[in-house]
PDB file of N, CA and C in Angstrom:
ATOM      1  N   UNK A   1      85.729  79.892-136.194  1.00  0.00           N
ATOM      2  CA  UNK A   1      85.255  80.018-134.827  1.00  0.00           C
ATOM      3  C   UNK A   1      86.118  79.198-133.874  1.00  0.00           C
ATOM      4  N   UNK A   2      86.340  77.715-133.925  1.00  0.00           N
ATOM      5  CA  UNK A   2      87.283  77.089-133.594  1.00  0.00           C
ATOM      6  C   UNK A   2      88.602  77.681-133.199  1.00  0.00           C
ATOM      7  N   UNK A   3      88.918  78.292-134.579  1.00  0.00           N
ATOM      8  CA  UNK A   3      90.410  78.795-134.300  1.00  0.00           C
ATOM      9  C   UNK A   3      90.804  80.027-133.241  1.00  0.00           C
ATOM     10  N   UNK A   4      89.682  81.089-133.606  1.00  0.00           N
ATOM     11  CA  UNK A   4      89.404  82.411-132.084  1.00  0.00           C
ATOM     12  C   UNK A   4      89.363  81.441-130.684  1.00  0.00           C
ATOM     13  N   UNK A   5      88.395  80.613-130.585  1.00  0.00           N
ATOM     14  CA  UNK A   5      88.448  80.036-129.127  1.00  0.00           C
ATOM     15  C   UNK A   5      89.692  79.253-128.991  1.00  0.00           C
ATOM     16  N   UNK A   6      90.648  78.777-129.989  1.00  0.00           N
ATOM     17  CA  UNK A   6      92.061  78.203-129.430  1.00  0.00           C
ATOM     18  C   UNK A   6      92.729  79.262-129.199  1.00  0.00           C
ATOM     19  N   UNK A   7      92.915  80.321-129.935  1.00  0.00           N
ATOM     20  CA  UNK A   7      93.658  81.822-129.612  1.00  0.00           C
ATOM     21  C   UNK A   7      93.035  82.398-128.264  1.00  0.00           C
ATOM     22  N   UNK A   8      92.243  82.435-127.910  1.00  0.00           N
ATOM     23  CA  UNK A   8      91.892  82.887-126.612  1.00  0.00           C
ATOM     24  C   UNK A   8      92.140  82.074-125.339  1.00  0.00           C
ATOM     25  N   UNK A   9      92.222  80.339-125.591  1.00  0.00           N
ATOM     26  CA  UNK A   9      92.364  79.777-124.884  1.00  0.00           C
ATOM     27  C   UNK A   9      94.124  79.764-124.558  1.00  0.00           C
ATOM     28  N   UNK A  10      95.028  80.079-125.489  1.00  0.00           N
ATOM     29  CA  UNK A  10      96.598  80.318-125.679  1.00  0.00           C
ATOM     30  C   UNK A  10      96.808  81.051-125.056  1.00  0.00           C
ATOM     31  N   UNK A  11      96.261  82.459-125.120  1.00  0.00           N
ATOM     32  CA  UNK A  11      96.494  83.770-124.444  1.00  0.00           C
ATOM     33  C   UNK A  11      96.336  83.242-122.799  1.00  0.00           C
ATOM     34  N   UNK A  12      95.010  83.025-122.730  1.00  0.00           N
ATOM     35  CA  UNK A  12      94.773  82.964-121.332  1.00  0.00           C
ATOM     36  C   UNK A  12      95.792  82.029-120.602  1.00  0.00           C
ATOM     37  N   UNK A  13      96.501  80.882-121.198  1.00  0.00           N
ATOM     38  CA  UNK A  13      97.316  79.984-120.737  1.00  0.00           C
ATOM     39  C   UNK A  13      98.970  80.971-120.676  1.00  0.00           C
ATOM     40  N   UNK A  14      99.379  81.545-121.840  1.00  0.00           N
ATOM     41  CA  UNK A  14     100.575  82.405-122.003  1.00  0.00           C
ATOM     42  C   UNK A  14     100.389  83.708-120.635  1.00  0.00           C
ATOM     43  N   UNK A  15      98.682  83.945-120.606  1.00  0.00           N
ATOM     44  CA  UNK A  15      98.342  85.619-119.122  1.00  0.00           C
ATOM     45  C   UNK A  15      99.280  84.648-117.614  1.00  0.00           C
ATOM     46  N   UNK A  16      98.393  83.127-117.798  1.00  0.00           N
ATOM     47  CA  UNK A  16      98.544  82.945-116.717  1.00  0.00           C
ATOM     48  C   UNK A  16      99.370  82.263-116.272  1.00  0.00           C
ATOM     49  N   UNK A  17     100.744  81.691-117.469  1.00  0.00           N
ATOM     50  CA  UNK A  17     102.134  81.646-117.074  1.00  0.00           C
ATOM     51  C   UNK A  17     103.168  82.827-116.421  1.00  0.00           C
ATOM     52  N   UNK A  18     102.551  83.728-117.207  1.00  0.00           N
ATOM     53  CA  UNK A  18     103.204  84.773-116.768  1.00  0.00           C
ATOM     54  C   UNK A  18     103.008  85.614-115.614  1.00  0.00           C
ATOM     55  N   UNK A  19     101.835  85.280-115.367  1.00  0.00           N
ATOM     56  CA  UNK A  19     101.156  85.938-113.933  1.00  0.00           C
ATOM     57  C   UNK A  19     102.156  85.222-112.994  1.00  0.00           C
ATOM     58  N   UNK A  20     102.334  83.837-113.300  1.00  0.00           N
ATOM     59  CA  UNK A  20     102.941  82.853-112.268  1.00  0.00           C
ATOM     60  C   UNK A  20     104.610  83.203-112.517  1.00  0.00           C
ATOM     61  N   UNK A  21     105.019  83.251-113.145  1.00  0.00           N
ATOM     62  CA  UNK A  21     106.515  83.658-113.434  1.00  0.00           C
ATOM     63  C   UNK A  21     106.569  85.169-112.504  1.00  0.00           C
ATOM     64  N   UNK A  22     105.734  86.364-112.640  1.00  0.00           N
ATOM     65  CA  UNK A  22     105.789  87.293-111.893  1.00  0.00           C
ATOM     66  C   UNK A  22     105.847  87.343-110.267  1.00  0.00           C
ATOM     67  N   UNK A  23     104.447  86.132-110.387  1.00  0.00           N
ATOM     68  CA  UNK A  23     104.034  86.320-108.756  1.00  0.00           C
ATOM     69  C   UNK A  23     105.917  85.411-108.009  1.00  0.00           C
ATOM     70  N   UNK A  24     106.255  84.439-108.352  1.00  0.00           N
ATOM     71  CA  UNK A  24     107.215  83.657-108.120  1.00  0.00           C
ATOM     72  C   UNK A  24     108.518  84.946-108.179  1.00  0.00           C
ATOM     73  N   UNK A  25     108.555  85.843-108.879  1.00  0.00           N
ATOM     74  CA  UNK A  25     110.118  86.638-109.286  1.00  0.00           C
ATOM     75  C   UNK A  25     110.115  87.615-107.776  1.00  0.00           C
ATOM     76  N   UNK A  26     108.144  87.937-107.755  1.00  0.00           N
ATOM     77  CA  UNK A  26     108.264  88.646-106.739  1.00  0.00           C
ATOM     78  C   UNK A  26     108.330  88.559-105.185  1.00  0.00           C
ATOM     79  N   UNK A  27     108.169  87.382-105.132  1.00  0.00           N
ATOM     80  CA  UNK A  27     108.104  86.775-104.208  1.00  0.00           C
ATOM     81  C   UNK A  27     109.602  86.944-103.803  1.00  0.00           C
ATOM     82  N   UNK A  28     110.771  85.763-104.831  1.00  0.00           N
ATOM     83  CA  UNK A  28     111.887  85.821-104.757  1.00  0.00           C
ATOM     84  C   UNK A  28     112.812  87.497-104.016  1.00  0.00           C
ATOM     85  N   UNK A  29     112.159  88.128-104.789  1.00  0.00           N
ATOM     86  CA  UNK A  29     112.536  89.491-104.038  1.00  0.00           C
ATOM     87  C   UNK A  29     112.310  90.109-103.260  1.00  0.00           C
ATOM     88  N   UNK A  30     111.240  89.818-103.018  1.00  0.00           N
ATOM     89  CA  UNK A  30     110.632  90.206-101.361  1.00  0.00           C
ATOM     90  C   UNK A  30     111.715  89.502-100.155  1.00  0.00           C
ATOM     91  N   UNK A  31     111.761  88.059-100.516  1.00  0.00           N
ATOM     92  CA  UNK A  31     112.585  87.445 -99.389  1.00  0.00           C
ATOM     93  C   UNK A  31     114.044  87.473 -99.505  1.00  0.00           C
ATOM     94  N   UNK A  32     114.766  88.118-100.571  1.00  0.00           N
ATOM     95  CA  UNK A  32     116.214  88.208-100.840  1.00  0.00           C
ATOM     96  C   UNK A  32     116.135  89.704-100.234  1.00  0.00           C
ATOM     97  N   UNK A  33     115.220  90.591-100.380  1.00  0.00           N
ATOM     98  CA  UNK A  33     115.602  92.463 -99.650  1.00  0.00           C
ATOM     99  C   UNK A  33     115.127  91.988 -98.538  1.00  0.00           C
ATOM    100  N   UNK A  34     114.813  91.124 -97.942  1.00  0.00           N
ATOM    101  CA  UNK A  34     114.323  90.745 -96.521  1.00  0.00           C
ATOM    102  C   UNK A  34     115.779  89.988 -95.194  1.00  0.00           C
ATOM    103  N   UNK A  35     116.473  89.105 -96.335  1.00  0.00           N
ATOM    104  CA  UNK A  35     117.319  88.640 -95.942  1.00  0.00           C
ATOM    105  C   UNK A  35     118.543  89.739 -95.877  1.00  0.00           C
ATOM    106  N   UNK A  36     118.719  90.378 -96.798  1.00  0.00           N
ATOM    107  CA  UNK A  36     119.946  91.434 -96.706  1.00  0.00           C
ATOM    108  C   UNK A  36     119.566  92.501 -95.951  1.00  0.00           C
ATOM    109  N   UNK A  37     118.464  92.855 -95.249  1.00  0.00           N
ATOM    110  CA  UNK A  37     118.093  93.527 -94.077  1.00  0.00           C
ATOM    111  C   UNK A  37     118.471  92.981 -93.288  1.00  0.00           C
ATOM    112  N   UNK A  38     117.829  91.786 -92.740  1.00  0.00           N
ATOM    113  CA  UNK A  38     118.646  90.922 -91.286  1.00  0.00           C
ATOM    114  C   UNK A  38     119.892  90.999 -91.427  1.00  0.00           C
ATOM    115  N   UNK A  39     120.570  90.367 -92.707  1.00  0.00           N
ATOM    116  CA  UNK A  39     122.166  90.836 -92.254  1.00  0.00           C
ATOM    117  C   UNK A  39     122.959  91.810 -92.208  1.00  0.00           C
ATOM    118  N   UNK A  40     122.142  92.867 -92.751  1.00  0.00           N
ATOM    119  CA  UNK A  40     122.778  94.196 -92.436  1.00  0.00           C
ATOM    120  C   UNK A  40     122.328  94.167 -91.231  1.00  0.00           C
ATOM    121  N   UNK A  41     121.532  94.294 -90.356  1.00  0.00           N
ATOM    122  CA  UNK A  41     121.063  94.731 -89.100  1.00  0.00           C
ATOM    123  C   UNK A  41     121.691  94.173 -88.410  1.00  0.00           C
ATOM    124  N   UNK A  42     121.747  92.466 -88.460  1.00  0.00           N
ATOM    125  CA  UNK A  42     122.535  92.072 -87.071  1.00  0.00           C
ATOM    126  C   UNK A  42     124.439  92.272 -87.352  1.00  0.00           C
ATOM    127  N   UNK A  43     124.491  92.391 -88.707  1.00  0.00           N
ATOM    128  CA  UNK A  43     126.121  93.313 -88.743  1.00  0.00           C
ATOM    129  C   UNK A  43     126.247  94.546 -87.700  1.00  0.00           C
ATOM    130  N   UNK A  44     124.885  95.597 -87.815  1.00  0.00           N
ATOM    131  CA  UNK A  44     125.517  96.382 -87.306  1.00  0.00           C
ATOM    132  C   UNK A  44     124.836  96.073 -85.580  1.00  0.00           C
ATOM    133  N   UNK A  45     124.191  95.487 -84.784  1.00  0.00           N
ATOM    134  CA  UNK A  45     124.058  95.059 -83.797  1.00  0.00           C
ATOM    135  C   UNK A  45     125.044  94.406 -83.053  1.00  0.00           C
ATOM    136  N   UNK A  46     125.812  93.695 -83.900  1.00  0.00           N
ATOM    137  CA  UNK A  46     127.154  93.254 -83.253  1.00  0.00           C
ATOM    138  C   UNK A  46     127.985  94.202 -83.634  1.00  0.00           C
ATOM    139  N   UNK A  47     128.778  95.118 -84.617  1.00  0.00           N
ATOM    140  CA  UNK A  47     129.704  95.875 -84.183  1.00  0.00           C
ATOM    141  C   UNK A  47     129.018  97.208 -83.016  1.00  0.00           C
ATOM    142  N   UNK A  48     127.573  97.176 -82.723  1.00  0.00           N
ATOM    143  CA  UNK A  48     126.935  97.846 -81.581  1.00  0.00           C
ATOM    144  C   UNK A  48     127.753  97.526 -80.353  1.00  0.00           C
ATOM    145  N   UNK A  49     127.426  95.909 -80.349  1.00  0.00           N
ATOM    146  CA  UNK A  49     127.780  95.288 -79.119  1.00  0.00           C
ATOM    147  C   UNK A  49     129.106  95.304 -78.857  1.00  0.00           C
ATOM    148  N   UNK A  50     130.085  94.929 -79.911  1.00  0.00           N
ATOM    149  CA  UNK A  50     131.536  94.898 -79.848  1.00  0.00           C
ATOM    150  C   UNK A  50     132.062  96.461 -79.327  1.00  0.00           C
ATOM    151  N   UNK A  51     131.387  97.495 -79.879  1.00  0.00           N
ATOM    152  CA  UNK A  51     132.123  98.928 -79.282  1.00  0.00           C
ATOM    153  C   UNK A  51     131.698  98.995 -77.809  1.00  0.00           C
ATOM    154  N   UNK A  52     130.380  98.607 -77.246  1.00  0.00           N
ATOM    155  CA  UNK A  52     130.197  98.907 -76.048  1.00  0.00           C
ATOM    156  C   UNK A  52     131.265  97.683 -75.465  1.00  0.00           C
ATOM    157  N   UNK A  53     131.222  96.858 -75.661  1.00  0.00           N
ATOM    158  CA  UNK A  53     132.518  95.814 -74.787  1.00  0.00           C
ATOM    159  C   UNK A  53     133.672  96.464 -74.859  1.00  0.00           C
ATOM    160  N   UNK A  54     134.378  97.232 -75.815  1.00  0.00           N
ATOM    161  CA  UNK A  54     135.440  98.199 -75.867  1.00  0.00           C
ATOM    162  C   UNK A  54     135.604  99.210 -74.993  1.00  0.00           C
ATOM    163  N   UNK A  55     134.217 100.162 -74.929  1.00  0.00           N
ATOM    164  CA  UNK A  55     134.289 101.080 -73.859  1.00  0.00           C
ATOM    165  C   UNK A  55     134.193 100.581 -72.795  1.00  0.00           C
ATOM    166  N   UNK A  56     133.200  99.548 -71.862  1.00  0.00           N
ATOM    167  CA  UNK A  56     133.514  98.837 -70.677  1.00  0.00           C
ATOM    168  C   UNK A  56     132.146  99.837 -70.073  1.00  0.00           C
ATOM    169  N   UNK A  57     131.216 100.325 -70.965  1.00  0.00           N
ATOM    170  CA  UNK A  57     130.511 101.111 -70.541  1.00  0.00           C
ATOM    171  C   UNK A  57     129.219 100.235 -70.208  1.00  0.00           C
ATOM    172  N   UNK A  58     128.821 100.385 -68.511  1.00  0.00           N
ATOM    173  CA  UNK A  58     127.784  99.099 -68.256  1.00  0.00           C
ATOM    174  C   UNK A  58     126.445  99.259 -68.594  1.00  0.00           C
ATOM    175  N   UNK A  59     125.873  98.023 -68.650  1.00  0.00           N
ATOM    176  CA  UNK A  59     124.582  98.323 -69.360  1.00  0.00           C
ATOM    177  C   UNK A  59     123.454  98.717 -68.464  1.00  0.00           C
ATOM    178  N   UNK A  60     122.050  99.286 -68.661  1.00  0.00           N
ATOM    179  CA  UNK A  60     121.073  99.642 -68.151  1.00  0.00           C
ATOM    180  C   UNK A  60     120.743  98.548 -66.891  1.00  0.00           C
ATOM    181  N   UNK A  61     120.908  97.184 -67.149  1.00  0.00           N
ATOM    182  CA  UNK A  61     120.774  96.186 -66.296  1.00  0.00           C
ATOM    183  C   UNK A  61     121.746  96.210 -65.246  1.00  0.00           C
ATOM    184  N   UNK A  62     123.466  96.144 -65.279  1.00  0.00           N
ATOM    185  CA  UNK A  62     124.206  96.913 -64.437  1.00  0.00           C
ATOM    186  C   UNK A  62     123.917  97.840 -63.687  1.00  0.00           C
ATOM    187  N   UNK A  63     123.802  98.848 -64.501  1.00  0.00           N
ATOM    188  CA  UNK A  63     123.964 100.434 -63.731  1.00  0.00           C
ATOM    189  C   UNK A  63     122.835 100.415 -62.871  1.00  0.00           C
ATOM    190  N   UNK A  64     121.374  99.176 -62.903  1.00  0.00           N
ATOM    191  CA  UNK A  64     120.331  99.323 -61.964  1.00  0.00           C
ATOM    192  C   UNK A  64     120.713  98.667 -60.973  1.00  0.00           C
ATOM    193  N   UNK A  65     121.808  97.568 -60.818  1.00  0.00           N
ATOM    194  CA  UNK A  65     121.996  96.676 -59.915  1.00  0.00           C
ATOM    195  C   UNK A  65     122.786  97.270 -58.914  1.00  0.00           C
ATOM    196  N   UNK A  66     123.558  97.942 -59.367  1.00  0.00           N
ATOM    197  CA  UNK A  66     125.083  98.842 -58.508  1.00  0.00           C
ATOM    198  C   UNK A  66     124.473  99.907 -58.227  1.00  0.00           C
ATOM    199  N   UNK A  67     122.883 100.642 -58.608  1.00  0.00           N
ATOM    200  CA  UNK A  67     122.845 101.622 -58.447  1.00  0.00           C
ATOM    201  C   UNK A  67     122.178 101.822 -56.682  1.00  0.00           C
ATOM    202  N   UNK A  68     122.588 102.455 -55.796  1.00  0.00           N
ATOM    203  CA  UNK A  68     122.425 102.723 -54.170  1.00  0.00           C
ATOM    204  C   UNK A  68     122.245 104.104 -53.896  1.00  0.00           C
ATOM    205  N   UNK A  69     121.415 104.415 -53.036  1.00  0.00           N
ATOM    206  CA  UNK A  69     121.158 105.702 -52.623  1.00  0.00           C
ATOM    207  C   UNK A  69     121.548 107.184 -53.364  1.00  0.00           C
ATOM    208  N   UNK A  70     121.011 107.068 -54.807  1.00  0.00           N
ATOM    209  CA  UNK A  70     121.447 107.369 -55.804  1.00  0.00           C
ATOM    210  C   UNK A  70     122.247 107.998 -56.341  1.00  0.00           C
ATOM    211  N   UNK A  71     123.567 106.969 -56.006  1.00  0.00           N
ATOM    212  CA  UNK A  71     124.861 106.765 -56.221  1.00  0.00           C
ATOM    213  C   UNK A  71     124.957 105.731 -57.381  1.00  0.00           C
ATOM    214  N   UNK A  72     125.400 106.291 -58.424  1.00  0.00           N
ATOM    215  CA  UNK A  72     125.791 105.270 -59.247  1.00  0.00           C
ATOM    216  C   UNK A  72     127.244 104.556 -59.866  1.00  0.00           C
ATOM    217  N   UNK A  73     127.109 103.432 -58.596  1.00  0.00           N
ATOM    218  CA  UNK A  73     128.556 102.501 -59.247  1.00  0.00           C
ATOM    219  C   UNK A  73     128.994 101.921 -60.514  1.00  0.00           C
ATOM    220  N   UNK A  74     130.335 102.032 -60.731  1.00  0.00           N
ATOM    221  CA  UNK A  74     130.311 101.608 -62.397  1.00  0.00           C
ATOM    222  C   UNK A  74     131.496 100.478 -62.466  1.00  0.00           C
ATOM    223  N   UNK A  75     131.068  99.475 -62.725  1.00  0.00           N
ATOM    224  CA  UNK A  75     132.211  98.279 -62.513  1.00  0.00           C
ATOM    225  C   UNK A  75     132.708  97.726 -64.116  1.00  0.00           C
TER     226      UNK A  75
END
Protein backbone atom coordinates (compact mmCIF):
# COMPACT_ATOMS: atom_id res chain seq x y z
CA UNK A 1 0.00 0.00 0.00
CA UNK A 2 2.86 2.27 0.93
CA UNK A 3 4.58 1.59 -2.19
CA UNK A 4 1.19 2.56 -4.75
CA UNK A 5 0.92 5.88 -2.70
CA UNK A 6 4.85 6.62 -3.38
CA UNK A 7 4.17 5.69 -7.16
CA UNK A 8 1.36 7.99 -7.35
CA UNK A 9 2.96 10.55 -5.42
CA UNK A 10 6.22 10.27 -8.27
CA UNK A 11 3.89 10.48 -11.10
CA UNK A 12 2.11 13.41 -9.86
CA UNK A 13 5.59 15.16 -9.11
CA UNK A 14 7.18 13.77 -12.80
CA UNK A 15 2.85 15.30 -14.39
CA UNK A 16 3.81 18.35 -12.73
CA UNK A 17 7.45 18.89 -13.80
CA UNK A 18 6.49 18.48 -16.95
CA UNK A 19 3.44 20.56 -17.03
CA UNK A 20 6.08 23.24 -15.89
CA UNK A 21 8.78 22.43 -18.51
CA UNK A 22 5.78 22.80 -21.15
CA UNK A 23 4.06 25.79 -19.76
CA UNK A 24 7.85 27.59 -19.65
CA UNK A 25 8.82 26.09 -23.58
CA UNK A 26 5.55 27.69 -24.40
CA UNK A 27 5.74 30.58 -23.17
CA UNK A 28 9.40 30.87 -24.61
CA UNK A 29 7.69 30.65 -27.99
CA UNK A 30 5.05 32.72 -27.78
CA UNK A 31 7.56 35.63 -27.04
CA UNK A 32 10.40 34.57 -29.62
CA UNK A 33 7.25 34.45 -32.77
CA UNK A 34 6.32 37.71 -31.07
CA UNK A 35 9.67 39.27 -31.28
CA UNK A 36 10.42 38.16 -34.96
CA UNK A 37 7.07 39.82 -35.86
CA UNK A 38 8.16 43.27 -34.51
CA UNK A 39 11.25 42.88 -36.42
CA UNK A 40 9.94 41.88 -39.41
CA UNK A 41 7.36 44.65 -39.26
CA UNK A 42 9.42 47.53 -38.32
CA UNK A 43 12.03 46.12 -41.22
CA UNK A 44 9.46 46.56 -43.47
CA UNK A 45 8.06 50.04 -42.03
CA UNK A 46 11.34 51.50 -42.54
CA UNK A 47 12.17 50.27 -46.01
CA UNK A 48 8.18 51.80 -46.26
CA UNK A 49 9.56 54.97 -45.08
CA UNK A 50 12.94 54.93 -46.92
CA UNK A 51 11.03 54.45 -50.53
CA UNK A 52 8.62 57.25 -49.80
CA UNK A 53 11.80 59.63 -48.92
CA UNK A 54 13.09 58.38 -52.40
CA UNK A 55 10.04 59.33 -54.26
CA UNK A 56 9.78 62.86 -52.46
CA UNK A 57 6.12 61.93 -52.47
CA UNK A 58 4.44 64.25 -49.56
CA UNK A 59 2.66 62.95 -46.88
CA UNK A 60 -1.17 63.23 -45.98
CA UNK A 61 -0.02 65.89 -43.33
CA UNK A 62 1.76 67.96 -46.21
CA UNK A 63 -0.56 67.63 -48.94
CA UNK A 64 -3.30 69.09 -46.13
CA UNK A 65 -1.11 72.01 -45.31
CA UNK A 66 -0.26 73.20 -49.06
CA UNK A 67 -3.57 72.17 -49.92
CA UNK A 68 -5.69 75.87 -51.12
CA UNK A 69 -8.76 76.35 -52.92
CA UNK A 70 -8.56 72.91 -53.98
CA UNK A 71 -5.43 73.17 -55.49
CA UNK A 72 -3.03 70.84 -54.46
CA UNK A 73 0.67 72.00 -53.93
CA UNK A 74 3.42 69.50 -53.85
CA UNK A 75 6.78 70.58 -52.34
Amino acid sequence: MTGDIQNVNENRNNTSQALEVHYVLSLRLICETKIVFWVNHSQFLLKELSDRRQTNRPTARQTAKYATNDKMLFI
